[in-house]
Structures are given as structure tokens and as C-alpha cells.
C-alpha atoms as a PDB file:
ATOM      1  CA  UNK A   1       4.103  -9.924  -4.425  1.00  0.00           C
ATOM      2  CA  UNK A   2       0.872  -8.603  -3.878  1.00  0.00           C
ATOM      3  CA  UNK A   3      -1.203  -8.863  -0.173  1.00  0.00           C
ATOM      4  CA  UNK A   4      -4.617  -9.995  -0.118  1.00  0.00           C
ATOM      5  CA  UNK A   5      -6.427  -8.709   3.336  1.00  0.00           C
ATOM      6  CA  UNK A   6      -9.691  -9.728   4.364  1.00  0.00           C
ATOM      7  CA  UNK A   7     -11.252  -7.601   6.595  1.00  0.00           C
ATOM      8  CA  UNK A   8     -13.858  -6.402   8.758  1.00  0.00           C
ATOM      9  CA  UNK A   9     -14.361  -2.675   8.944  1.00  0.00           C
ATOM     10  CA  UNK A  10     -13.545  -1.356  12.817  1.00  0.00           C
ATOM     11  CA  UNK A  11     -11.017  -4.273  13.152  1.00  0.00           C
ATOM     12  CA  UNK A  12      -8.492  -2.320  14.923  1.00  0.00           C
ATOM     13  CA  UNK A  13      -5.546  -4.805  13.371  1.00  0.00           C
ATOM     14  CA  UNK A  14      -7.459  -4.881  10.028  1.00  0.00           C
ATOM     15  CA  UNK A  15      -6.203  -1.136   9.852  1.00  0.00           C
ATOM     16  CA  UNK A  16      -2.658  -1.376  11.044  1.00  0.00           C
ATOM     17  CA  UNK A  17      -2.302  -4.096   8.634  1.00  0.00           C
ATOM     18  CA  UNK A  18      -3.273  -2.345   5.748  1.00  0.00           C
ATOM     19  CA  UNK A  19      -1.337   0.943   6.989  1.00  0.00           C
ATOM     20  CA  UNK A  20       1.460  -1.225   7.253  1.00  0.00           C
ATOM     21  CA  UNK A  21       1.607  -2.176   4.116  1.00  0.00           C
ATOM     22  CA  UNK A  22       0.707   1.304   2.807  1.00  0.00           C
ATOM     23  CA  UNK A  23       4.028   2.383   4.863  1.00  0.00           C
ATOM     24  CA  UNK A  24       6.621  -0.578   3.259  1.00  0.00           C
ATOM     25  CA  UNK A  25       4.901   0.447  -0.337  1.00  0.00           C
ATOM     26  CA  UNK A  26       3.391  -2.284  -0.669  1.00  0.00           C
ATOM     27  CA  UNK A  27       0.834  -4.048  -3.016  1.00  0.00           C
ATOM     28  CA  UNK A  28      -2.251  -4.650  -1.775  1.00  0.00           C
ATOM     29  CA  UNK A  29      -5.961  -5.123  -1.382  1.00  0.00           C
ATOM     30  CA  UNK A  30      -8.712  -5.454   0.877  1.00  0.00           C
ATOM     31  CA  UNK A  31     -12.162  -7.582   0.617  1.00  0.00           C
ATOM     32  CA  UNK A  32     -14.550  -6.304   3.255  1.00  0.00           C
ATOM     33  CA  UNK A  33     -16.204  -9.655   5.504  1.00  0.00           C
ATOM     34  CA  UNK A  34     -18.402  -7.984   7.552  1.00  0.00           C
ATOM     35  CA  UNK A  35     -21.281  -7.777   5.368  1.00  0.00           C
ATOM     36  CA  UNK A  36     -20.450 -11.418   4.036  1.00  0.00           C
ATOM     37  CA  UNK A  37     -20.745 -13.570   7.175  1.00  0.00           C
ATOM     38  CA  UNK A  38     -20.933 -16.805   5.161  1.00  0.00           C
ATOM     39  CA  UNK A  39     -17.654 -16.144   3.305  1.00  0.00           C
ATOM     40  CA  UNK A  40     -16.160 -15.754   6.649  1.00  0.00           C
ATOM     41  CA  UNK A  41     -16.950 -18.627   7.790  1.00  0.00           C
ATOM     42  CA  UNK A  42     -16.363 -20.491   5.054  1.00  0.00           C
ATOM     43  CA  UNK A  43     -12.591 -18.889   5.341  1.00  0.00           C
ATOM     44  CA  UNK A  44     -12.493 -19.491   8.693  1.00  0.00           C
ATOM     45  CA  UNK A  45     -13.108 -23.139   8.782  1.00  0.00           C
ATOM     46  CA  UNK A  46     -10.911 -23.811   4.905  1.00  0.00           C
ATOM     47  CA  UNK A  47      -7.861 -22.092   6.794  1.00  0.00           C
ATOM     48  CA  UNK A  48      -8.721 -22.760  10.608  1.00  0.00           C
ATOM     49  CA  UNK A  49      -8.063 -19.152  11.348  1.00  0.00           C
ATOM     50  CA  UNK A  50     -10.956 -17.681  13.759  1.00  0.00           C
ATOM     51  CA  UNK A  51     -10.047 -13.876  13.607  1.00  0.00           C
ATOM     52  CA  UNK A  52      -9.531 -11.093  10.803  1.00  0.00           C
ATOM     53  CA  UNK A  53      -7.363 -10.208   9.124  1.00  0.00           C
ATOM     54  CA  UNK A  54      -6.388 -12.503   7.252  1.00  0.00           C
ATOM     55  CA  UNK A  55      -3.797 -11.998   5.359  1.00  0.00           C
ATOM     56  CA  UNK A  56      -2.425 -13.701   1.886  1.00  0.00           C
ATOM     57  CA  UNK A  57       0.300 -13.320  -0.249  1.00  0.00           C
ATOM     58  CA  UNK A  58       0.016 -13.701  -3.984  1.00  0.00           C
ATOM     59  CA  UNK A  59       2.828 -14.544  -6.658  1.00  0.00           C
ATOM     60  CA  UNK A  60       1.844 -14.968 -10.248  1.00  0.00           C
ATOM     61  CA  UNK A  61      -1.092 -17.771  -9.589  1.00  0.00           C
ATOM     62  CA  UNK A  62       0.321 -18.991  -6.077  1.00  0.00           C
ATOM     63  CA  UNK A  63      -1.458 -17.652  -3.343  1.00  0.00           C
ATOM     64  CA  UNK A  64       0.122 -18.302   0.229  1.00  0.00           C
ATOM     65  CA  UNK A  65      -1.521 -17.396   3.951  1.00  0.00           C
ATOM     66  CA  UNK A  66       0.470 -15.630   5.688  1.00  0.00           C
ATOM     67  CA  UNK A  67      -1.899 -15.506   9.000  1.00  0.00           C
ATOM     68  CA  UNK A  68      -2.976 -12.414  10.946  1.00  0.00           C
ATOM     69  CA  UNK A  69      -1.186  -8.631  11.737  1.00  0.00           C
ATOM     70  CA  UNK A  70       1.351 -10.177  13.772  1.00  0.00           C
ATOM     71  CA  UNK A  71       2.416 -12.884  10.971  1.00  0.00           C
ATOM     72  CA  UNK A  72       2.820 -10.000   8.629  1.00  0.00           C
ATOM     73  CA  UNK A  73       4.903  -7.932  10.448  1.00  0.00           C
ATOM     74  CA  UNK A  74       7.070 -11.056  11.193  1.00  0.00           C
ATOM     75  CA  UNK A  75       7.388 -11.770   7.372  1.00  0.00           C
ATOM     76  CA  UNK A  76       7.904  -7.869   6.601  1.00  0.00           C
ATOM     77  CA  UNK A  77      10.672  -7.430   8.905  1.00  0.00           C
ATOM     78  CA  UNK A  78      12.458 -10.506   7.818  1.00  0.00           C
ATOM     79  CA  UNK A  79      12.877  -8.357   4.297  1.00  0.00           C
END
């Protein structure tokens, strides 16, 4: 699995997120919103999500949202 995070740069849970995953090892990358407002929005109204991070697993070509900081930690712990 690898985890998908956009961002915006000083989001306080953008940055545990990613040092989260950093911690458990594992895969992941980041895509910067904050200088790509329209993308942001367009993300925000496609997955009716109104804050960042958000967060998306990816297996081969499937690609699942997993929700914000707190969502990951849930699905982390659970193994």
C-alpha cells in the first residue's frame, strides 16, 4: 500500500500525518495544495472533505480515501 497525502504546508496535522507514516515505515507521498487553490477545491467538493489532509490509500490501480489524521491513525492501529 502506498499513502497519498495532500497537503498544505503549516497544517499542523498535515505533519503528524506524514511523520506518522514515516514512524510505521510506511509508503508515502505528499502533493502540496496551498499554492493550488483550485485543485483544492475541486478535491474538496469530488470527496466532500473541507480540511487537509487528505489522505488516500493506493493498491495496484485502486485508490481508496481514507479521510483526515484521525482516520489514519484509526486504520494504522487496526494493523
Amino acid at each position: 500500500t502506498k499513502y497519498i497525502l495532500y497537503v498544505k504546508s503549516g497544517c499542523p496535522f498535515c505533519e503528524m500525518a506524514s511523520e506518522l507514516l514515516k514512524e510505521k515505515g510506511k509508503n508515502f507521498s505528499t502533493l502540496n495544495l496551498k499554492t493550488r487553490p483550485k485543485v483544492l477545491q475541486e478535491m474538496k467538493d469530488i470527496y466532500e472533505w473541507s480540511t487537509v489532509p487528505m489522505i488516500f490509500a493506493k493498491n495496484g490501480k485502486q485508490i481508496e480515501f481514507i479521510g483526515g489524521f484521525s482516520d489514519l491513525t484509526g486504520r494504522l492501529s487496526d494493523g
